[in-house]
N, C-alpha and C. Protein backbone atom coordinates (compact mmCIF):
# COMPACT_ATOMS: atom_id res chain seq x y z
N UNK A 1 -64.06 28.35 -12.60
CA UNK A 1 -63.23 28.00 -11.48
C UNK A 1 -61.79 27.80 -11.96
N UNK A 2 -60.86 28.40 -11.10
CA UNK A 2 -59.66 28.30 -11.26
C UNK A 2 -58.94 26.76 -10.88
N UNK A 3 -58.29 26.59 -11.57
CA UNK A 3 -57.72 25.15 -10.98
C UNK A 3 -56.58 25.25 -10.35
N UNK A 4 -56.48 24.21 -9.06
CA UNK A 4 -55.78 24.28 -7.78
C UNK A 4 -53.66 24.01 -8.82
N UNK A 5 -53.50 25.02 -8.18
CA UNK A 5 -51.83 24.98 -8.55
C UNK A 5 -50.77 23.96 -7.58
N UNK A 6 -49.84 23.77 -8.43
CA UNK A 6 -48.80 22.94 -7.21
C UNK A 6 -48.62 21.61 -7.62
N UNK A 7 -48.13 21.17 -6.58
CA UNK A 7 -48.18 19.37 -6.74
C UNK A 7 -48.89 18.67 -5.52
N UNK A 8 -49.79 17.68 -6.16
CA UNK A 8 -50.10 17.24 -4.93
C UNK A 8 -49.11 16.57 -3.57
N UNK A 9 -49.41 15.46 -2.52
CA UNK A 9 -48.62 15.29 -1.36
C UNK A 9 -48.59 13.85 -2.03
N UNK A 10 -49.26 13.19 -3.59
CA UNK A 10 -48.81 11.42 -4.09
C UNK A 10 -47.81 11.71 -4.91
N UNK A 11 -47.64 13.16 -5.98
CA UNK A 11 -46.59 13.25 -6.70
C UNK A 11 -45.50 13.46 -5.92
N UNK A 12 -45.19 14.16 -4.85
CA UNK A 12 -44.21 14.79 -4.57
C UNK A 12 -43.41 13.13 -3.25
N UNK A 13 -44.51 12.62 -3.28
CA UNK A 13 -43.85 10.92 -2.54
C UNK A 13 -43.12 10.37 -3.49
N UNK A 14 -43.66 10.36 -4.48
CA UNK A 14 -43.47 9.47 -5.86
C UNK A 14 -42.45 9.75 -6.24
N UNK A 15 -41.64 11.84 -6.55
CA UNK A 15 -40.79 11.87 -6.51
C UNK A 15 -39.61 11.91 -5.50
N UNK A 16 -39.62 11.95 -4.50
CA UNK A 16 -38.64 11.08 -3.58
C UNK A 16 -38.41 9.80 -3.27
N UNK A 17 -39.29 9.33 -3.78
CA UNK A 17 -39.36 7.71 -3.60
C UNK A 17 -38.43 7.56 -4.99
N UNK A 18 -38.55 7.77 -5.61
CA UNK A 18 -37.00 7.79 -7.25
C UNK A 18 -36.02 8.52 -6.81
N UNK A 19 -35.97 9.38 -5.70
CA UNK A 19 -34.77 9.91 -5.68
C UNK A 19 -33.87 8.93 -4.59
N UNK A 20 -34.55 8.04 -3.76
CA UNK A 20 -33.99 7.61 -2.97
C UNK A 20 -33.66 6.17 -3.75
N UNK A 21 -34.47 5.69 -4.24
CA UNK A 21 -34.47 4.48 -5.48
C UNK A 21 -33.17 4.37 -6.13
N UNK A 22 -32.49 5.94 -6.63
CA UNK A 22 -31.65 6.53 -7.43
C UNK A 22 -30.54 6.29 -6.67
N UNK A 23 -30.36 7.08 -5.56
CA UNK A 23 -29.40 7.02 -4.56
C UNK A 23 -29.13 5.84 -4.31
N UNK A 24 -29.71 4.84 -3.57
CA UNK A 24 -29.61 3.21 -3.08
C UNK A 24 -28.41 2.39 -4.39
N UNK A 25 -29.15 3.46 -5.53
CA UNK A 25 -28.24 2.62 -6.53
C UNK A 25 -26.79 2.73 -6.64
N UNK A 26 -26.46 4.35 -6.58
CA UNK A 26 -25.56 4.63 -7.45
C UNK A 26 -24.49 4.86 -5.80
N UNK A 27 -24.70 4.65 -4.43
CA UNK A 27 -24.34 5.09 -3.59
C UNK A 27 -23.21 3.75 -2.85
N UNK A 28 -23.16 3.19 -3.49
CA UNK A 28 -22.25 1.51 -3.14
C UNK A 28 -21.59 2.23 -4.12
N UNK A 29 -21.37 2.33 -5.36
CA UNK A 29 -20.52 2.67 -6.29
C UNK A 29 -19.57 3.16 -5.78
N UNK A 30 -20.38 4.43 -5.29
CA UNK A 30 -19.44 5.85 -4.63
C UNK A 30 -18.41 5.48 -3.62
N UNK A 31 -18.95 4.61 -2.89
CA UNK A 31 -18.39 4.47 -1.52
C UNK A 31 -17.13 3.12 -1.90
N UNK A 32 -17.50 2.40 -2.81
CA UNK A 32 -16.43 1.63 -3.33
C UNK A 32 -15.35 2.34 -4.15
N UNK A 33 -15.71 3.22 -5.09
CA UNK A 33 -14.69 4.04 -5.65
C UNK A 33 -13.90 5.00 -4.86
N UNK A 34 -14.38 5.83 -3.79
CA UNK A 34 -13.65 6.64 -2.79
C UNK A 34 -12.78 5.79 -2.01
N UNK A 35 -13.33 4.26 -1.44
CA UNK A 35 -12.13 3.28 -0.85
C UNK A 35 -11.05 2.92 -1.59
N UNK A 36 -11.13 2.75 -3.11
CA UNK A 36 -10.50 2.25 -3.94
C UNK A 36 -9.37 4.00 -4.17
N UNK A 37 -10.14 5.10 -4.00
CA UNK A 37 -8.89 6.61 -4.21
C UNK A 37 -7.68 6.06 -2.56
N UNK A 38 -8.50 5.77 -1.87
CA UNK A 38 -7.94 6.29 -0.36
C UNK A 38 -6.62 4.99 -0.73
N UNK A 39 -6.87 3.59 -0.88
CA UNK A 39 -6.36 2.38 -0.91
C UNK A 39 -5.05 2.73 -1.98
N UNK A 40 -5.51 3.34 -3.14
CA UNK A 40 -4.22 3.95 -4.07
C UNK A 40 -3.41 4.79 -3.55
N UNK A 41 -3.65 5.62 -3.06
CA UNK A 41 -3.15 7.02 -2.08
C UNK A 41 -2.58 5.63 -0.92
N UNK A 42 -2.94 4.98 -0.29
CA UNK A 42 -1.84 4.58 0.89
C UNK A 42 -0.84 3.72 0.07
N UNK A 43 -1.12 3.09 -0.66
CA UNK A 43 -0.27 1.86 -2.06
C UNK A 43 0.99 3.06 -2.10
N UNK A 44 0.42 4.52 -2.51
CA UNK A 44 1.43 5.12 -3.19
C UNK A 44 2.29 5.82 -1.96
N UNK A 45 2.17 6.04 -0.42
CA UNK A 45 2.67 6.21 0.24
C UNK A 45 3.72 5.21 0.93
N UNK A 46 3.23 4.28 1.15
CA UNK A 46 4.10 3.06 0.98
C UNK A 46 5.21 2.94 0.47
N UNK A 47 5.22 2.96 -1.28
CA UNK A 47 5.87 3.08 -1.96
C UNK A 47 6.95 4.28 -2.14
N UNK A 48 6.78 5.09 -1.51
CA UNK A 48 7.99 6.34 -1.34
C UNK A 48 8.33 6.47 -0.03
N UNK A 49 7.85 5.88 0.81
CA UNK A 49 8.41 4.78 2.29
C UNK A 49 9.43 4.25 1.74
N UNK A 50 9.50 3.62 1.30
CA UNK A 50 10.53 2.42 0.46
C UNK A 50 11.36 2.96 -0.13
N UNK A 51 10.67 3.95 -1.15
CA UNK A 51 12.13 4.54 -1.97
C UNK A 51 13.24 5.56 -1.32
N UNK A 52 12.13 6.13 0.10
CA UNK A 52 12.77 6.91 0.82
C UNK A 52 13.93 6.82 2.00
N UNK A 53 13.99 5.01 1.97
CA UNK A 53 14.84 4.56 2.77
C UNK A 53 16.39 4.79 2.39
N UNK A 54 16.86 4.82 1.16
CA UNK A 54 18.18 5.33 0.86
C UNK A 54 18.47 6.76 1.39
N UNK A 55 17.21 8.02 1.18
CA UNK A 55 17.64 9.07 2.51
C UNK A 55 17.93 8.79 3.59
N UNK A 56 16.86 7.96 4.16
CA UNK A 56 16.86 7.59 5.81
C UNK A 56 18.33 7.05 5.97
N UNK A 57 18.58 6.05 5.22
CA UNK A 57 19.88 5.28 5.28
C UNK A 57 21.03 6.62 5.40
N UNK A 58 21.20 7.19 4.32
CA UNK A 58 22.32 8.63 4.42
C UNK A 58 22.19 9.30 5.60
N UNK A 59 20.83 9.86 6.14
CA UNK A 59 20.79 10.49 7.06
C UNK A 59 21.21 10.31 8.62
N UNK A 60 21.34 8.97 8.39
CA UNK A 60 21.40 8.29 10.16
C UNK A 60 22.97 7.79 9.97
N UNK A 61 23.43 7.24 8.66
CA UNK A 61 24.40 7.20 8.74
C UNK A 61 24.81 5.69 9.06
N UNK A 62 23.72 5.01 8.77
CA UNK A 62 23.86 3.38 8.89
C UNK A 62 23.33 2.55 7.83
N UNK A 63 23.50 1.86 7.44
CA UNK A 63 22.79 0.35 6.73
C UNK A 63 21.38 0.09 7.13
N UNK A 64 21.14 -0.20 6.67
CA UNK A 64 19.10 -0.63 6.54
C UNK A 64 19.54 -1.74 5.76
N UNK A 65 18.36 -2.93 6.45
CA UNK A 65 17.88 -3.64 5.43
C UNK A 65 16.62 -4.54 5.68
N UNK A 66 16.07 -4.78 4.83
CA UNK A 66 14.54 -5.09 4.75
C UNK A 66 14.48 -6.09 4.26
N UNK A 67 14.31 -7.08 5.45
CA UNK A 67 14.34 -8.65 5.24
C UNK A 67 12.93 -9.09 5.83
N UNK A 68 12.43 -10.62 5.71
CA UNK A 68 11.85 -11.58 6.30
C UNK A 68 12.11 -11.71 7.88
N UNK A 69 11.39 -11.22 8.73
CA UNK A 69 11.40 -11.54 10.16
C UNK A 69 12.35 -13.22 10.59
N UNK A 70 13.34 -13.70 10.79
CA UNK A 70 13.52 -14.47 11.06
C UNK A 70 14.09 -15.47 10.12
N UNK A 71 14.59 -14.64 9.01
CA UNK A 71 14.91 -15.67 8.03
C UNK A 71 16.46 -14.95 7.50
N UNK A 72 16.71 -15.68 6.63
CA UNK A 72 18.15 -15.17 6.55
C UNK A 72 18.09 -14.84 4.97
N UNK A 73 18.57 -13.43 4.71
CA UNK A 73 18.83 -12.91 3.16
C UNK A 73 18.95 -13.99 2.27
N UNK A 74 18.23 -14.48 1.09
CA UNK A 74 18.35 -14.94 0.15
C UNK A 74 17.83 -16.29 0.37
N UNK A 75 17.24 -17.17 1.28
CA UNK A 75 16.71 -18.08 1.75
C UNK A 75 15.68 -17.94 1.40
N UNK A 76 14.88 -19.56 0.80
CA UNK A 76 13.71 -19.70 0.39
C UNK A 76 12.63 -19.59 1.65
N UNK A 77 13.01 -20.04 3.11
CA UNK A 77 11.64 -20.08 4.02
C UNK A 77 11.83 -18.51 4.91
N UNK A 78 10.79 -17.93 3.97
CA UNK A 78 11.02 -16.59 4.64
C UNK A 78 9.19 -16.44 5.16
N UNK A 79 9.20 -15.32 6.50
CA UNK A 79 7.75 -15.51 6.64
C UNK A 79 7.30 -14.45 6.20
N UNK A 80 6.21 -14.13 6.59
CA UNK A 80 5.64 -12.97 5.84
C UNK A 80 5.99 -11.45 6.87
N UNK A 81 6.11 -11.85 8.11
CA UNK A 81 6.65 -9.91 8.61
C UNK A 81 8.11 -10.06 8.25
N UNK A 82 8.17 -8.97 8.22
CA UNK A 82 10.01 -8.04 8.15
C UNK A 82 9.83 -7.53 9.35
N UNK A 83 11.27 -7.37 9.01
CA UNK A 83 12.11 -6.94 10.43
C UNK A 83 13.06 -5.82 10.04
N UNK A 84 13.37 -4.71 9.99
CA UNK A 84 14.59 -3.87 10.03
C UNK A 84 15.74 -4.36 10.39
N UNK A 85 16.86 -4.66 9.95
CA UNK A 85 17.97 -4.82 10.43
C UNK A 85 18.93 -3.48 10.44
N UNK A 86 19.36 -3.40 11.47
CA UNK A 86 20.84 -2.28 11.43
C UNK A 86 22.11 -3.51 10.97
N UNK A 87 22.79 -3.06 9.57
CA UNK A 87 23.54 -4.35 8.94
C UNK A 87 24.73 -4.11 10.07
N UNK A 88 25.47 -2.71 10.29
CA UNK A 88 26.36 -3.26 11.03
C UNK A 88 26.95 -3.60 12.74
N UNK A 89 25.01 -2.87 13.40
CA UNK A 89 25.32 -3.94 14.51
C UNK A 89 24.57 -4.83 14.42
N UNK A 90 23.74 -5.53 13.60
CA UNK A 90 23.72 -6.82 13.69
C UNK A 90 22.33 -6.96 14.37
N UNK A 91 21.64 -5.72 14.78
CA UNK A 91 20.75 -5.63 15.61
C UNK A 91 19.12 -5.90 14.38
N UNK A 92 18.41 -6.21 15.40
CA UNK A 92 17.00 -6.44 14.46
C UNK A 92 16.01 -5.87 15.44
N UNK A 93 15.81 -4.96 14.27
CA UNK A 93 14.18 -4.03 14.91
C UNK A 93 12.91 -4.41 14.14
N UNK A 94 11.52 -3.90 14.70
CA UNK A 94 10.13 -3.89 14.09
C UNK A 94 10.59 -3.33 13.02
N UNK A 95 9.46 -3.47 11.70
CA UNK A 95 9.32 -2.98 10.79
C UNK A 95 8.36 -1.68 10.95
N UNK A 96 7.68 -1.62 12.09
CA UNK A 96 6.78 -0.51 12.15
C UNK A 96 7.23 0.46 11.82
N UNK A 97 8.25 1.24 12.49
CA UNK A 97 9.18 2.44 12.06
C UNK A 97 9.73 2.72 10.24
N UNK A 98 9.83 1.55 10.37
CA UNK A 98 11.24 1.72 8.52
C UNK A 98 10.26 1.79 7.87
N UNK A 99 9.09 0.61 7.44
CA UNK A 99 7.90 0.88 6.88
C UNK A 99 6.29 0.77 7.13
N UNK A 100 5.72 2.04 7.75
CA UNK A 100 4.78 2.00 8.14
C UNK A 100 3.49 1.41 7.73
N UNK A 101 2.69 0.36 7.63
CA UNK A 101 1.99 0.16 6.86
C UNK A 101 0.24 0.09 7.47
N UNK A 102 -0.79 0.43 7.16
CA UNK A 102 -2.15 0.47 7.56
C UNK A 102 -2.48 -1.07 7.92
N UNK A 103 -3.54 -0.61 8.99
CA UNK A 103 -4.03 -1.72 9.78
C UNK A 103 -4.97 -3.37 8.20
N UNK A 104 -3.83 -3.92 8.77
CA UNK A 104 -4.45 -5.82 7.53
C UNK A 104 -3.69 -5.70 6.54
N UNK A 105 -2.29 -5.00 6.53
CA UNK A 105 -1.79 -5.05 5.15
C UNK A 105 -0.33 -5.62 5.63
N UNK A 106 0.20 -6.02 4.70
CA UNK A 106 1.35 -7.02 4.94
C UNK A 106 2.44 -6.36 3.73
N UNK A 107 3.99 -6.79 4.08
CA UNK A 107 4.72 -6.19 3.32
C UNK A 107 5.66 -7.63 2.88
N UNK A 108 5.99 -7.84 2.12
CA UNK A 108 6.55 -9.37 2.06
C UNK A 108 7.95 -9.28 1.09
N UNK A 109 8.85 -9.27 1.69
CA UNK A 109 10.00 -9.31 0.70
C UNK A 109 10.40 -11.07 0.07
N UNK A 110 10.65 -10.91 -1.16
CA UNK A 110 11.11 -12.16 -1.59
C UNK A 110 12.86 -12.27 -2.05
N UNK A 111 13.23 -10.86 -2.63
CA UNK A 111 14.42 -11.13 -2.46
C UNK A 111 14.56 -9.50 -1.31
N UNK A 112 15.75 -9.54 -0.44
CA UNK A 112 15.84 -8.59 0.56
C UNK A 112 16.15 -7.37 0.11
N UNK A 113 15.88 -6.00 0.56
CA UNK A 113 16.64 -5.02 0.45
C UNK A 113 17.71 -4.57 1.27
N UNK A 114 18.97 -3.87 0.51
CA UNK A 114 19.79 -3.66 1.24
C UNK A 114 20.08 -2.22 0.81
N UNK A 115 20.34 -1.32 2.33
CA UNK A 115 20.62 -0.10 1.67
C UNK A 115 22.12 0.49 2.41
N UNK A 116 23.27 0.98 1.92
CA UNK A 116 24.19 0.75 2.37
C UNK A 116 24.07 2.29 3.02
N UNK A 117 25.09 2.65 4.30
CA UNK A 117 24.97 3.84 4.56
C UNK A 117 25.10 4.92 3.66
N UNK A 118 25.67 4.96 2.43
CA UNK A 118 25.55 5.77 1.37
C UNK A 118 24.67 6.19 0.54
N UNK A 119 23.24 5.62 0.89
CA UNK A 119 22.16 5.11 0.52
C UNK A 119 21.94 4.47 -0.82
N UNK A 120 22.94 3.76 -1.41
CA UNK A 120 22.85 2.97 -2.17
C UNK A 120 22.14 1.30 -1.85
N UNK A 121 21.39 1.60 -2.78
CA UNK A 121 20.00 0.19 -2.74
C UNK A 121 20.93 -1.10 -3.17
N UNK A 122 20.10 -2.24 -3.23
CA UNK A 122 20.34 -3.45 -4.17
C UNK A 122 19.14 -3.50 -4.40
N UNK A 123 19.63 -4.55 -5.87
CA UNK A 123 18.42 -4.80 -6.24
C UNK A 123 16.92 -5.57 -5.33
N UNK A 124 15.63 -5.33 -5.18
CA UNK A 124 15.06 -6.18 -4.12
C UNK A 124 13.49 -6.75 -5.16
N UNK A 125 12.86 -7.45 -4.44
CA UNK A 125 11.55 -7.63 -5.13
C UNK A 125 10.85 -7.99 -3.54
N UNK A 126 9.39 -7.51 -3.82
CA UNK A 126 8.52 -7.44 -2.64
C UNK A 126 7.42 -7.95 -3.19
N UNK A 127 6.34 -8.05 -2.51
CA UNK A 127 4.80 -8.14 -2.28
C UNK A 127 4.00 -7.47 -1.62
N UNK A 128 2.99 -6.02 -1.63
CA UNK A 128 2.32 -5.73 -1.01
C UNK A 128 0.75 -6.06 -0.84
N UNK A 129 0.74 -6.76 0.07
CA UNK A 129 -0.67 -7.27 0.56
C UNK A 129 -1.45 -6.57 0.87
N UNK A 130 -2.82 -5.83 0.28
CA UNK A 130 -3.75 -4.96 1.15
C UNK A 130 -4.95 -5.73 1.46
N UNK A 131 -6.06 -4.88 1.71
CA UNK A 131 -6.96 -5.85 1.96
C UNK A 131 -7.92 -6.33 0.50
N UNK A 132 -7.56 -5.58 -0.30
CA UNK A 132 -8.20 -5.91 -1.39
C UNK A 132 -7.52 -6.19 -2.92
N UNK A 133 -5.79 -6.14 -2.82
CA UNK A 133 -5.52 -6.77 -4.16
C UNK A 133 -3.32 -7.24 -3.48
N UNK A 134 -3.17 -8.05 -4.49
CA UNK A 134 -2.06 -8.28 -4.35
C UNK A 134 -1.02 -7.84 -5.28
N UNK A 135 -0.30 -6.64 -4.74
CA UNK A 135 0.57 -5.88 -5.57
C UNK A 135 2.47 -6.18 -5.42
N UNK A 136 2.98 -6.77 -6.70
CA UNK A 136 3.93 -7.20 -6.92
C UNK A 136 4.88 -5.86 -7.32
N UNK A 137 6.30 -6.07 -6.73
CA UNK A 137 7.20 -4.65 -6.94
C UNK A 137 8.76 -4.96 -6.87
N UNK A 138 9.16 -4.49 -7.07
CA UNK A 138 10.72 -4.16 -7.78
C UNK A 138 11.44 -3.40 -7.25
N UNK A 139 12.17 -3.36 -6.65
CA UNK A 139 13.54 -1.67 -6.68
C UNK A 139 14.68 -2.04 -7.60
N UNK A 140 15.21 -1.43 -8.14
CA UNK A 140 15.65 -1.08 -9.05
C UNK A 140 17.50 -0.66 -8.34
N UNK A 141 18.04 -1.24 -8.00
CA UNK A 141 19.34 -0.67 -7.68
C UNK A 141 19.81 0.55 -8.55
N UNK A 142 21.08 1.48 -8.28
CA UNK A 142 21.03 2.05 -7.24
C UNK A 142 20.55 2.66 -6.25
N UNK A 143 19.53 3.26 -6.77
CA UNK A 143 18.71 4.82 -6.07
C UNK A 143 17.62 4.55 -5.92
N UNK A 144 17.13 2.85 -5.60
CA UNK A 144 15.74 2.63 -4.63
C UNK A 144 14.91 3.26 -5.48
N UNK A 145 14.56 3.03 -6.95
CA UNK A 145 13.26 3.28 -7.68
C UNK A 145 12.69 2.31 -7.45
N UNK A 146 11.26 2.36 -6.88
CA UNK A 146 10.56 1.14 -6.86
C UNK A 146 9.95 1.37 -8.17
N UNK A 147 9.29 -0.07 -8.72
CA UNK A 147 8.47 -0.29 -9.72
C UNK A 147 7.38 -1.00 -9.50
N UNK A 148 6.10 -0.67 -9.77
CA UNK A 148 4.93 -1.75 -9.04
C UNK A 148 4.85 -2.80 -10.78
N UNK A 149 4.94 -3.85 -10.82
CA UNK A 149 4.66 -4.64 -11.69
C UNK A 149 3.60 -5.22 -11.64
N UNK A 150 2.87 -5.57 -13.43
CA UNK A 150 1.67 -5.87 -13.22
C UNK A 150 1.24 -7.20 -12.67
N UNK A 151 0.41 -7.07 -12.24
CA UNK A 151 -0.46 -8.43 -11.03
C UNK A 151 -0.19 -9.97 -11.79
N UNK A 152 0.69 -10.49 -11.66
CA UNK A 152 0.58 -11.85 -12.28
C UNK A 152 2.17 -12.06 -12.61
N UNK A 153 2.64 -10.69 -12.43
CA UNK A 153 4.35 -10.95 -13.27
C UNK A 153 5.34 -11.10 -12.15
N UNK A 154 4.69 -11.02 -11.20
CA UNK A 154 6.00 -10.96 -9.78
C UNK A 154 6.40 -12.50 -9.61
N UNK A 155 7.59 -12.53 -9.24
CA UNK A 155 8.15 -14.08 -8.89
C UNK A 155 7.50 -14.42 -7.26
N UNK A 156 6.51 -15.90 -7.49
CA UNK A 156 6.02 -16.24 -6.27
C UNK A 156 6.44 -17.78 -6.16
């Protein structure tokens, strides 16, 4: 007698039951590391938001500046939204427009940016809040290089 070929219907449970075992494991990983690509990718859009405001500034042909909602340049009680200012009418807009930022994330200036219609920067320092780490940053006068500095070195 020939013996029956194949796999039976307990091996072939047994092996999907490890493949799904397998998966369960390694599938939080995945899905944490792909949030963690997408979360870098918006960090880094952000960030050329910002540096891109000395164009915007040339292009429109006005002053920008990126302050504390309600607080005045260089003042310690600043809150946490910004506000756009047009420096020379004096006017104050949302920040939605100047810097766009994803839904739970916060943009926090500690010292202000100023960008003159020439698009020359000053020096500024910020805080970007996401939902999962707190990233400390720099511009760099003239030409609005931001710098992200490492987590612990920003002035708070």
């Amino acid at each position: 007698m020939i013996p029956p070929r194949g796999y039976t219907l307990l091996e072939m449970l047994v092996v999907v039951a490890l493949l799904a075992l397998a998966t369960s494991m390694v599938a939080p990983a995945g899905y944490r590391m792909i949030a963690s690509w997408r979360e870098a990718d918006e960090v880094e859009r952000v960030m050329q938001t910002i540096a891109a405001l000395s164009l915007r500034a040339r292009n429109e042909g006005r002053a920008l500046q990126l302050v504390a909602a309600g607080a005045e340049p260089g003042s310690e009680d600043q809150p946490d939204t910004l506000a756009a200012a047009d420096a020379e009418a004096g006017t104050t807009a949302g920040d939605a427009d100047l810097v766009p930022l994803p839904g739970g994330w916060r943009l926090q200036m500690q010292v202000p940016l100023s960008v003159r219609a020439n698009g020359a920067c000053s020096d500024a320092e910020g805080i970007l809040h996401t939902r999962r780490q707190v990233l400390p940053f720099r511009i760099e006068a003239p030409f609005c290089r931001v710098l992200q500095e490492p987590a612990g070195t920003g002035s708070t």
